[in-house]
N, C-alpha and C. Protein backbone atom coordinates (compact mmCIF):
# COMPACT_ATOMS: atom_id res chain seq x y z
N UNK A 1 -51.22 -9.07 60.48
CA UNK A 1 -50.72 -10.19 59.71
C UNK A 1 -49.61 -10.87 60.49
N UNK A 2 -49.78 -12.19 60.38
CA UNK A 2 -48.72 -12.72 61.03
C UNK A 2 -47.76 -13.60 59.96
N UNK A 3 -46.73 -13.35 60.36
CA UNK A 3 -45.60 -14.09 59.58
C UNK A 3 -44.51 -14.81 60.27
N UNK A 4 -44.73 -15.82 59.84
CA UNK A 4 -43.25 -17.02 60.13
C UNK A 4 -41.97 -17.31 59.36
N UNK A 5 -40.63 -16.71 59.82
CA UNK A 5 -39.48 -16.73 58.89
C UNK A 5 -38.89 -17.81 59.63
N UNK A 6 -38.47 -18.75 58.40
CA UNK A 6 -38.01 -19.91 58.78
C UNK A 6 -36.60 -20.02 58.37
N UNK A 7 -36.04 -20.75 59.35
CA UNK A 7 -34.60 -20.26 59.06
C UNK A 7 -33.62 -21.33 59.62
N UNK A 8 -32.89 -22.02 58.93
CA UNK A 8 -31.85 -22.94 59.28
C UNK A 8 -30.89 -22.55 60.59
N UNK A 9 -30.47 -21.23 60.04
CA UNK A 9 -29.28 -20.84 60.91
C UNK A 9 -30.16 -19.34 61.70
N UNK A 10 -29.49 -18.51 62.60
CA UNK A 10 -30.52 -17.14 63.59
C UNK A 10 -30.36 -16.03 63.62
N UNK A 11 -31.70 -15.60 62.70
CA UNK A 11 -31.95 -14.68 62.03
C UNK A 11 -32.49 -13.46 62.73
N UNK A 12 -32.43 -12.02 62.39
CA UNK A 12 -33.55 -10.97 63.75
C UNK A 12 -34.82 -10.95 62.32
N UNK A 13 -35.55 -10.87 62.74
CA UNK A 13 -36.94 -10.74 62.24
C UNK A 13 -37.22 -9.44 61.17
N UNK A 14 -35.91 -8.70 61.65
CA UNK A 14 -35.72 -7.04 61.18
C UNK A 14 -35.07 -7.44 59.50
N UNK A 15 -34.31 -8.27 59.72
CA UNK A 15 -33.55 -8.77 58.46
C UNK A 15 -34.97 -8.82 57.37
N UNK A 16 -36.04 -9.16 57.54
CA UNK A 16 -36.96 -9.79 56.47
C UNK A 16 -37.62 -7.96 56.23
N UNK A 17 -37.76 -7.57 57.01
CA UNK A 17 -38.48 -6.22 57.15
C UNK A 17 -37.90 -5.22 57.79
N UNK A 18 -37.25 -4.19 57.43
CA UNK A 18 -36.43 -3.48 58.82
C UNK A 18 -37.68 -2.58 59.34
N UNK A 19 -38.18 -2.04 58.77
CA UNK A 19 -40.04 -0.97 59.37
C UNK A 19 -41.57 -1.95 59.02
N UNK A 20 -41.45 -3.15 59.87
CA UNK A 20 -42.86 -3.79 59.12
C UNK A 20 -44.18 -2.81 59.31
N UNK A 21 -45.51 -3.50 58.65
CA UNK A 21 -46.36 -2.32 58.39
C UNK A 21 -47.09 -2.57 59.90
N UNK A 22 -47.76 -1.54 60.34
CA UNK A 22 -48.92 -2.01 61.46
C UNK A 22 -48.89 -2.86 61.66
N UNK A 23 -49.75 -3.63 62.63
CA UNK A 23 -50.00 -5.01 62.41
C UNK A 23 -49.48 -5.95 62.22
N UNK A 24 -48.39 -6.05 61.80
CA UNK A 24 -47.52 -7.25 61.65
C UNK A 24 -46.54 -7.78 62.10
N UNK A 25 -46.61 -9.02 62.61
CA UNK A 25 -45.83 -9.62 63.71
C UNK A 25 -45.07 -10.18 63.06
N UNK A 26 -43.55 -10.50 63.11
CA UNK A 26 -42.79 -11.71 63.23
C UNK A 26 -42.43 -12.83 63.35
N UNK A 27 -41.96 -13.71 63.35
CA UNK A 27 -41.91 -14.92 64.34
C UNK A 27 -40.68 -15.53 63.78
N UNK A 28 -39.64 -15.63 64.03
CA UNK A 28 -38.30 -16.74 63.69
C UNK A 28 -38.62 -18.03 64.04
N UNK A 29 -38.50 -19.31 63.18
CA UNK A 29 -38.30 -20.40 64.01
C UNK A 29 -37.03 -20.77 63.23
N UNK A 30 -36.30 -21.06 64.23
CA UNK A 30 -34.83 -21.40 63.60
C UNK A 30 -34.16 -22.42 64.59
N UNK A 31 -33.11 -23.05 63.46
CA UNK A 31 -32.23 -24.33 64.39
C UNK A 31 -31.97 -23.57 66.11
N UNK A 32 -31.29 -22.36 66.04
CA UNK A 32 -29.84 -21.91 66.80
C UNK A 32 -30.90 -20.59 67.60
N UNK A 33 -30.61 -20.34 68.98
CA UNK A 33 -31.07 -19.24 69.73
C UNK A 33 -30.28 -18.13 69.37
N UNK A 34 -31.02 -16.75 69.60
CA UNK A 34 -30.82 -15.61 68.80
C UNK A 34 -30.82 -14.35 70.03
N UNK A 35 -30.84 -13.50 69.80
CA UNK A 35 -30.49 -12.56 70.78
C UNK A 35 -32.59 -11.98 70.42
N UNK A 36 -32.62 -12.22 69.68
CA UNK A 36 -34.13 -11.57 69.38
C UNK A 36 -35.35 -12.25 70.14
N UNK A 37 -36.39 -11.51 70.95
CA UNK A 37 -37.24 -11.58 71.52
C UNK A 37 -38.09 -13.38 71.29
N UNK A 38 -38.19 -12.58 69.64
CA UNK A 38 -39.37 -13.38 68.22
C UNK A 38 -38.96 -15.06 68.59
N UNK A 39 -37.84 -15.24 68.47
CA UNK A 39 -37.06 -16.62 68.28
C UNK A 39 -37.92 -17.50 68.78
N UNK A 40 -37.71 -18.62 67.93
CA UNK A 40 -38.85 -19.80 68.68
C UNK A 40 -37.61 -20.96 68.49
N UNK A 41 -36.52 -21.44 69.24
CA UNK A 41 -35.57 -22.53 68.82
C UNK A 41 -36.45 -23.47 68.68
N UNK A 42 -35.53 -24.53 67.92
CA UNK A 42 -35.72 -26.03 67.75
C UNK A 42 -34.60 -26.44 67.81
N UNK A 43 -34.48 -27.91 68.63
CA UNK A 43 -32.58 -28.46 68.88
C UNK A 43 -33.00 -29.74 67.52
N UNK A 44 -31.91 -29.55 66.85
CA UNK A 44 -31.61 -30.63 65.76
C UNK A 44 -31.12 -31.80 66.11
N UNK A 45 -31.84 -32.66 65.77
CA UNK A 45 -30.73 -34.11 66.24
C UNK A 45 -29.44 -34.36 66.48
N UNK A 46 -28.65 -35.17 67.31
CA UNK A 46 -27.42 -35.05 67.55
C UNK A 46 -26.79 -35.96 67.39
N UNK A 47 -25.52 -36.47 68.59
CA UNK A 47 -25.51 -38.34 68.36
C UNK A 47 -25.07 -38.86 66.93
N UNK A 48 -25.34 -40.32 66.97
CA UNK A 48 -24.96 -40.91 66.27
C UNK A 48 -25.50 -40.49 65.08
N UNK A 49 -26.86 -39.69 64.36
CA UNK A 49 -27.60 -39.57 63.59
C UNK A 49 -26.84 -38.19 62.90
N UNK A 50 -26.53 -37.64 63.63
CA UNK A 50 -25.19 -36.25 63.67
C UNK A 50 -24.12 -36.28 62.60
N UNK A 51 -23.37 -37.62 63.06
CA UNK A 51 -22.01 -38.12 62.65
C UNK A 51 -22.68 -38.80 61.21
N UNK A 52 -23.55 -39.43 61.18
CA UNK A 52 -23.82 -40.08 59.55
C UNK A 52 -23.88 -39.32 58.38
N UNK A 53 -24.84 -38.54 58.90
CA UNK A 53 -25.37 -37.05 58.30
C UNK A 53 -23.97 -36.07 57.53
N UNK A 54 -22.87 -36.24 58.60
CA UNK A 54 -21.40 -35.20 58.48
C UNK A 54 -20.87 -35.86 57.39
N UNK A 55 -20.61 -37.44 57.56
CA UNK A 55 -19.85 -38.34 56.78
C UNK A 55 -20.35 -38.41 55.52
N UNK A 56 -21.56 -38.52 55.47
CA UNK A 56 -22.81 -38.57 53.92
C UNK A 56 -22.29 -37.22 53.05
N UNK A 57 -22.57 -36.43 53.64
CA UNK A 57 -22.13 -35.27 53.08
C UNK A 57 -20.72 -34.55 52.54
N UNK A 58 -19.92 -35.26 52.63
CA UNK A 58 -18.94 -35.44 51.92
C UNK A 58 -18.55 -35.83 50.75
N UNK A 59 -19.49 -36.75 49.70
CA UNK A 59 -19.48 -37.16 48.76
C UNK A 59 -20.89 -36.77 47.93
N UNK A 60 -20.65 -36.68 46.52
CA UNK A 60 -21.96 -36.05 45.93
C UNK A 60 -23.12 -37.12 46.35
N UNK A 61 -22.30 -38.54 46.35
CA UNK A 61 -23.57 -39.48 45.93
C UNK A 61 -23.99 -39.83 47.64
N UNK A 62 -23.20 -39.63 48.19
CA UNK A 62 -24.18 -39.29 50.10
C UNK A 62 -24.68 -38.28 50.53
N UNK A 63 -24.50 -37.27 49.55
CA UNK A 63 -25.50 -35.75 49.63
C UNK A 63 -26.93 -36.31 48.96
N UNK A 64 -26.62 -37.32 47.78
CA UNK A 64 -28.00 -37.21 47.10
C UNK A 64 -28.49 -38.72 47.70
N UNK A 65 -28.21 -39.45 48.85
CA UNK A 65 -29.16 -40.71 49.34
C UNK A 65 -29.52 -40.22 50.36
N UNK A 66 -28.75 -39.01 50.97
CA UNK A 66 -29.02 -38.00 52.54
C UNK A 66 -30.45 -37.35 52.21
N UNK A 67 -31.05 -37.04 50.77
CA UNK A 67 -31.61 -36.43 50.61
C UNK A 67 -33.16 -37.60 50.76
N UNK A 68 -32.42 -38.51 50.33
CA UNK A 68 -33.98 -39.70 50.82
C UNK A 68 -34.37 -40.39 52.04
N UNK A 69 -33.48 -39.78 52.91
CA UNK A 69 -33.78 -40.14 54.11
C UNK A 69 -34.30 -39.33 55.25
N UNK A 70 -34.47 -39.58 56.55
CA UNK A 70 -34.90 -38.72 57.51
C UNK A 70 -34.39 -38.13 58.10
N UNK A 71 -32.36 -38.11 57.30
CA UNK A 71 -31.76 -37.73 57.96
C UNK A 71 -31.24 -36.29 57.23
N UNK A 72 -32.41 -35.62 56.15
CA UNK A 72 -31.98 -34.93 55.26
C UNK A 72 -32.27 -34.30 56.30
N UNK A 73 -31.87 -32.52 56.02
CA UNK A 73 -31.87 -31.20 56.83
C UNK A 73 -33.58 -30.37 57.19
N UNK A 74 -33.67 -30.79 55.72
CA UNK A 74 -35.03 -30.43 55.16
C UNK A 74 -36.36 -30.93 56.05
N UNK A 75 -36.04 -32.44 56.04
CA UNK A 75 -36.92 -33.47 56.82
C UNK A 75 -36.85 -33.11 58.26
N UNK A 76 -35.70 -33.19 58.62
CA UNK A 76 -35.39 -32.72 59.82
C UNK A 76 -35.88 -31.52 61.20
N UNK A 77 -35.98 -30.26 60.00
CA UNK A 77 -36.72 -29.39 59.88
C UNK A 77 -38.20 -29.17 60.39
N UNK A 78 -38.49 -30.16 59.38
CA UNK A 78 -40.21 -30.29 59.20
C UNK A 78 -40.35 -31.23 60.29
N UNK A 79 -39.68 -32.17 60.97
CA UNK A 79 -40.00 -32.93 62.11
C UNK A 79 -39.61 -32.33 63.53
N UNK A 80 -39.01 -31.19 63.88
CA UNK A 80 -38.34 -30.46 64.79
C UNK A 80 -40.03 -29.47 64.97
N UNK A 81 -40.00 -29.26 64.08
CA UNK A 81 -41.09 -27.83 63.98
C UNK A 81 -42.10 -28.51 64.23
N UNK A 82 -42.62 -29.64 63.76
CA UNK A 82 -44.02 -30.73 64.01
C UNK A 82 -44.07 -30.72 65.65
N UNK A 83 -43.24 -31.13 66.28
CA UNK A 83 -42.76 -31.52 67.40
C UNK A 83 -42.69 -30.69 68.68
N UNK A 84 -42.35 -29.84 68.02
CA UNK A 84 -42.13 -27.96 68.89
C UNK A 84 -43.45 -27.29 69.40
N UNK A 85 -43.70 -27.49 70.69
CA UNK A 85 -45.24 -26.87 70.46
C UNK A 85 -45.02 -24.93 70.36
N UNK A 86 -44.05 -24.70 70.43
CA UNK A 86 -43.96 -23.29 70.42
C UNK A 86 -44.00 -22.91 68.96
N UNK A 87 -42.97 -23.75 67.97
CA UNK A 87 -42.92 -23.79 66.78
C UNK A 87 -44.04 -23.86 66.11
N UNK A 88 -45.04 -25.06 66.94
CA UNK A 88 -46.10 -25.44 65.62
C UNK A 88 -47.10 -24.37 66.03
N UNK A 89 -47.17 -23.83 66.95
CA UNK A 89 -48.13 -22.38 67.62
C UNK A 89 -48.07 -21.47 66.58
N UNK A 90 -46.67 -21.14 66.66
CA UNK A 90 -46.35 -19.95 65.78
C UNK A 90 -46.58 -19.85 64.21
N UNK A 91 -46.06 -21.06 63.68
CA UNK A 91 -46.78 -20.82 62.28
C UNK A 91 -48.03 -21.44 62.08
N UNK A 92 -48.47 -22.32 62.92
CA UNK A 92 -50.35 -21.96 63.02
C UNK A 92 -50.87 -21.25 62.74
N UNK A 93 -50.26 -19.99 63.37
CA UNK A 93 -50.54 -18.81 63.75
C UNK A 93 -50.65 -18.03 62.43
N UNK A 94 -50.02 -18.28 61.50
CA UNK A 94 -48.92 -17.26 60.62
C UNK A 94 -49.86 -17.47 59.35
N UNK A 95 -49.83 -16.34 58.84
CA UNK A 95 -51.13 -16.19 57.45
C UNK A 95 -49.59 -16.23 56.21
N UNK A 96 -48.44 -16.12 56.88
CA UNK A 96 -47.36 -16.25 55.44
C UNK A 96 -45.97 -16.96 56.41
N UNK A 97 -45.82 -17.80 55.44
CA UNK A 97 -44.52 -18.87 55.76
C UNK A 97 -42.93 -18.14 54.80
N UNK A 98 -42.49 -17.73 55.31
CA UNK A 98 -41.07 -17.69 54.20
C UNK A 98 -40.09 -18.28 55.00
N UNK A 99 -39.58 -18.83 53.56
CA UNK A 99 -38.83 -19.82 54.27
C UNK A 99 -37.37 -19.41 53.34
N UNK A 100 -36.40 -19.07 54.40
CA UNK A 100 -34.84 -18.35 53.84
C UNK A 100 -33.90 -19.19 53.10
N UNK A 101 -33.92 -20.45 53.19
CA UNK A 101 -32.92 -21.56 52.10
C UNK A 101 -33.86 -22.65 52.31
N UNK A 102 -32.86 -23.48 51.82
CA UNK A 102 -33.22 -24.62 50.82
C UNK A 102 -33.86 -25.64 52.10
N UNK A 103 -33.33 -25.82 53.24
CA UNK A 103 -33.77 -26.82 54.31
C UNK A 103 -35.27 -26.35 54.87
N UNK A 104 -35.30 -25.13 54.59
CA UNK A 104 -36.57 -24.78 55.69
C UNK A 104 -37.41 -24.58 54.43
N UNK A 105 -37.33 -24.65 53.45
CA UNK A 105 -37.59 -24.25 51.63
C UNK A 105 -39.26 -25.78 51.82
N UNK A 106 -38.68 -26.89 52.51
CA UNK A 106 -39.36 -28.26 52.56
C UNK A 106 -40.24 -27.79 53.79
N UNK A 107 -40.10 -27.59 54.75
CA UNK A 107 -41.14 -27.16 56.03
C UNK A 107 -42.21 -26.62 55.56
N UNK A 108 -41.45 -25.30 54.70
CA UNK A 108 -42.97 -24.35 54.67
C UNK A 108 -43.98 -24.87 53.75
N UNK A 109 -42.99 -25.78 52.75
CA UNK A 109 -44.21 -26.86 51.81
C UNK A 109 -45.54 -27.13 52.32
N UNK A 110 -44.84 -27.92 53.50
CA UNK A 110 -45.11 -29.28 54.13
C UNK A 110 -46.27 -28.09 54.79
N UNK A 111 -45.86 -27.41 55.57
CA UNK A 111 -47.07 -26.88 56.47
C UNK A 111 -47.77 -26.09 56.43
N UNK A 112 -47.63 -25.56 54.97
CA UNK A 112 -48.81 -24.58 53.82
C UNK A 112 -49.71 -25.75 53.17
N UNK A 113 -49.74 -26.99 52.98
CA UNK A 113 -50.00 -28.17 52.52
C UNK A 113 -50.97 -28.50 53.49
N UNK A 114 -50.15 -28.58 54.65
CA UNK A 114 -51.20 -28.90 55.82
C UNK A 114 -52.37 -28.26 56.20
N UNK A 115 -51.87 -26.89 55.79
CA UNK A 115 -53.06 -25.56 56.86
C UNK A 115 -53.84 -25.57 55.84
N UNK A 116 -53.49 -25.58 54.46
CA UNK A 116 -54.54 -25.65 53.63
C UNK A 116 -55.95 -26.83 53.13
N UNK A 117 -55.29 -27.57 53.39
CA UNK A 117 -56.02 -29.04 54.04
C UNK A 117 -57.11 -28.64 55.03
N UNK A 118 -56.74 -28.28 56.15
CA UNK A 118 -58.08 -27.92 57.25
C UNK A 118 -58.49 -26.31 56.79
N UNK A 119 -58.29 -26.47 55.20
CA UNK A 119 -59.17 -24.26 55.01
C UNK A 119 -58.83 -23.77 55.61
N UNK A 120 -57.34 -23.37 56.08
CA UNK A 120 -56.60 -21.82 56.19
C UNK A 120 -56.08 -21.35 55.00
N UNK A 121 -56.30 -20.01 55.10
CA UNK A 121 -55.74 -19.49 53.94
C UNK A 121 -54.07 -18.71 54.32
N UNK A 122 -53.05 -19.60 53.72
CA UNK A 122 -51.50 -19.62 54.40
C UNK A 122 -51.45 -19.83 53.15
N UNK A 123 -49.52 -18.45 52.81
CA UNK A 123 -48.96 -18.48 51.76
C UNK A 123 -47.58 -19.02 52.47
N UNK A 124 -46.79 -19.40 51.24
CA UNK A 124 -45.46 -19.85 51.64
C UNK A 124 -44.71 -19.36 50.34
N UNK A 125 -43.30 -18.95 51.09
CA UNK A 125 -43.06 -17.97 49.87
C UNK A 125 -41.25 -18.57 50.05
N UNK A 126 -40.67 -18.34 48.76
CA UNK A 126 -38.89 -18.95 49.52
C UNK A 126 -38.25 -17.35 49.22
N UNK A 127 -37.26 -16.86 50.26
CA UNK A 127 -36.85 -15.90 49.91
C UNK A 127 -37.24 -14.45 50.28
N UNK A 128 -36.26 -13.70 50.74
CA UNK A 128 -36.63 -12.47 51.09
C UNK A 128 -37.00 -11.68 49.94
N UNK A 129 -36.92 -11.39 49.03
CA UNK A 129 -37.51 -10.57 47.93
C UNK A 129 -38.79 -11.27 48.17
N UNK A 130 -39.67 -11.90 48.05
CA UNK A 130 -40.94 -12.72 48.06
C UNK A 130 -41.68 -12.23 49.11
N UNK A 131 -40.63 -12.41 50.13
CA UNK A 131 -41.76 -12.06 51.66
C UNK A 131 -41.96 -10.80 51.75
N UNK A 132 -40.98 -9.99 51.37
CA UNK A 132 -40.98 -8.70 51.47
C UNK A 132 -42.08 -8.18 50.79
N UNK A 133 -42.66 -8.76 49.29
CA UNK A 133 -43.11 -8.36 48.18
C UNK A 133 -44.34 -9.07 49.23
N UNK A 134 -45.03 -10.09 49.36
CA UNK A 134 -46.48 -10.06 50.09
C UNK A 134 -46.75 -9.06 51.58
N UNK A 135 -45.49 -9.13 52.12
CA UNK A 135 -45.95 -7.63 53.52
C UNK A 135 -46.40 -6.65 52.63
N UNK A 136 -45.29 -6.20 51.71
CA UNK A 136 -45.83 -4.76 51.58
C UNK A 136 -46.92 -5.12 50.51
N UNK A 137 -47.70 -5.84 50.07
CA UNK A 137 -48.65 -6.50 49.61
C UNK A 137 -50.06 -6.19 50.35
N UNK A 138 -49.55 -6.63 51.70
CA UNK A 138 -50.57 -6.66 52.78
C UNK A 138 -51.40 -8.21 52.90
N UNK A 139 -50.68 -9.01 52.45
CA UNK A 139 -51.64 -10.45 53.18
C UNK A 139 -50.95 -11.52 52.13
N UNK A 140 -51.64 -12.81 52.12
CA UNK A 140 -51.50 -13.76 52.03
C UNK A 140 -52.67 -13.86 50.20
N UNK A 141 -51.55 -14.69 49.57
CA UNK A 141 -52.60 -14.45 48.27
C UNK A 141 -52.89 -16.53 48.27
């Protein structure tokens, strides 16, 4: 079984599973490089798109117009990972998506949506109690 933990900030793969079962692989894709093998980075936009993003977020009502744009975290995410051919390999790859907060929460939507579209059978799950609960499950429901 392969699994993709998606992750804003850089995570070890051990965190989701500390003894996974047989068979079952890992895969981090996360903003930030990690000391772990698994890691698949993605660099987040920077620049001027950086600084809007910082300033927006300071006020409730530029948290909630940040959220309709391309400059949300979420979106961001899902366009980093599109983009990534290592990224989009890996959860290609991956029969279960968990996705650890709220930004990467929109990715695994987006690309359980997708795989299911061309008939893969891919779960997406938010949360370590969840992922944990389909490994020791044994697959993808």
């Amino acid at each position: 079984m392969e699994v993709a933990l998606l992750a804003s900030a850089p995570v070890s793969p051990d965190s989701l599973v500390p003894d996974p079962p047989p068979g079952t692989r890992i895969v981090v894709v996360a903003w930030s490089p990690s000391t772990s093998d698994a890691l698949v980075a993605l660099r987040p936009r920077g620049g001027v798109w950086e600084k809007i993003s910082r300033f927006a977020s300071r006020t409730v009502i530029g948290r909630v117009l940040l959220r309709l744009t391309p400059l949300d975290p979420g979106v961001q995410f899902w366009t980093a990972s599109r983009k990534d051919g290592q990224a989009r390999a890996a959860i290609s790859r991956a029969d279960l998506l968990v996705a650890i907060d709220r930004d990467t929460a929109y990715a695994a939507w987006r690309w359980m949506r997708a795989r299911r579209r061309k008939g893969a059978s891919v779960s997406a799950v938010f949360g370590y109690p969840a992922g944990r609960a389909l490994i020791a499950k044994g697959g993808a429901e």
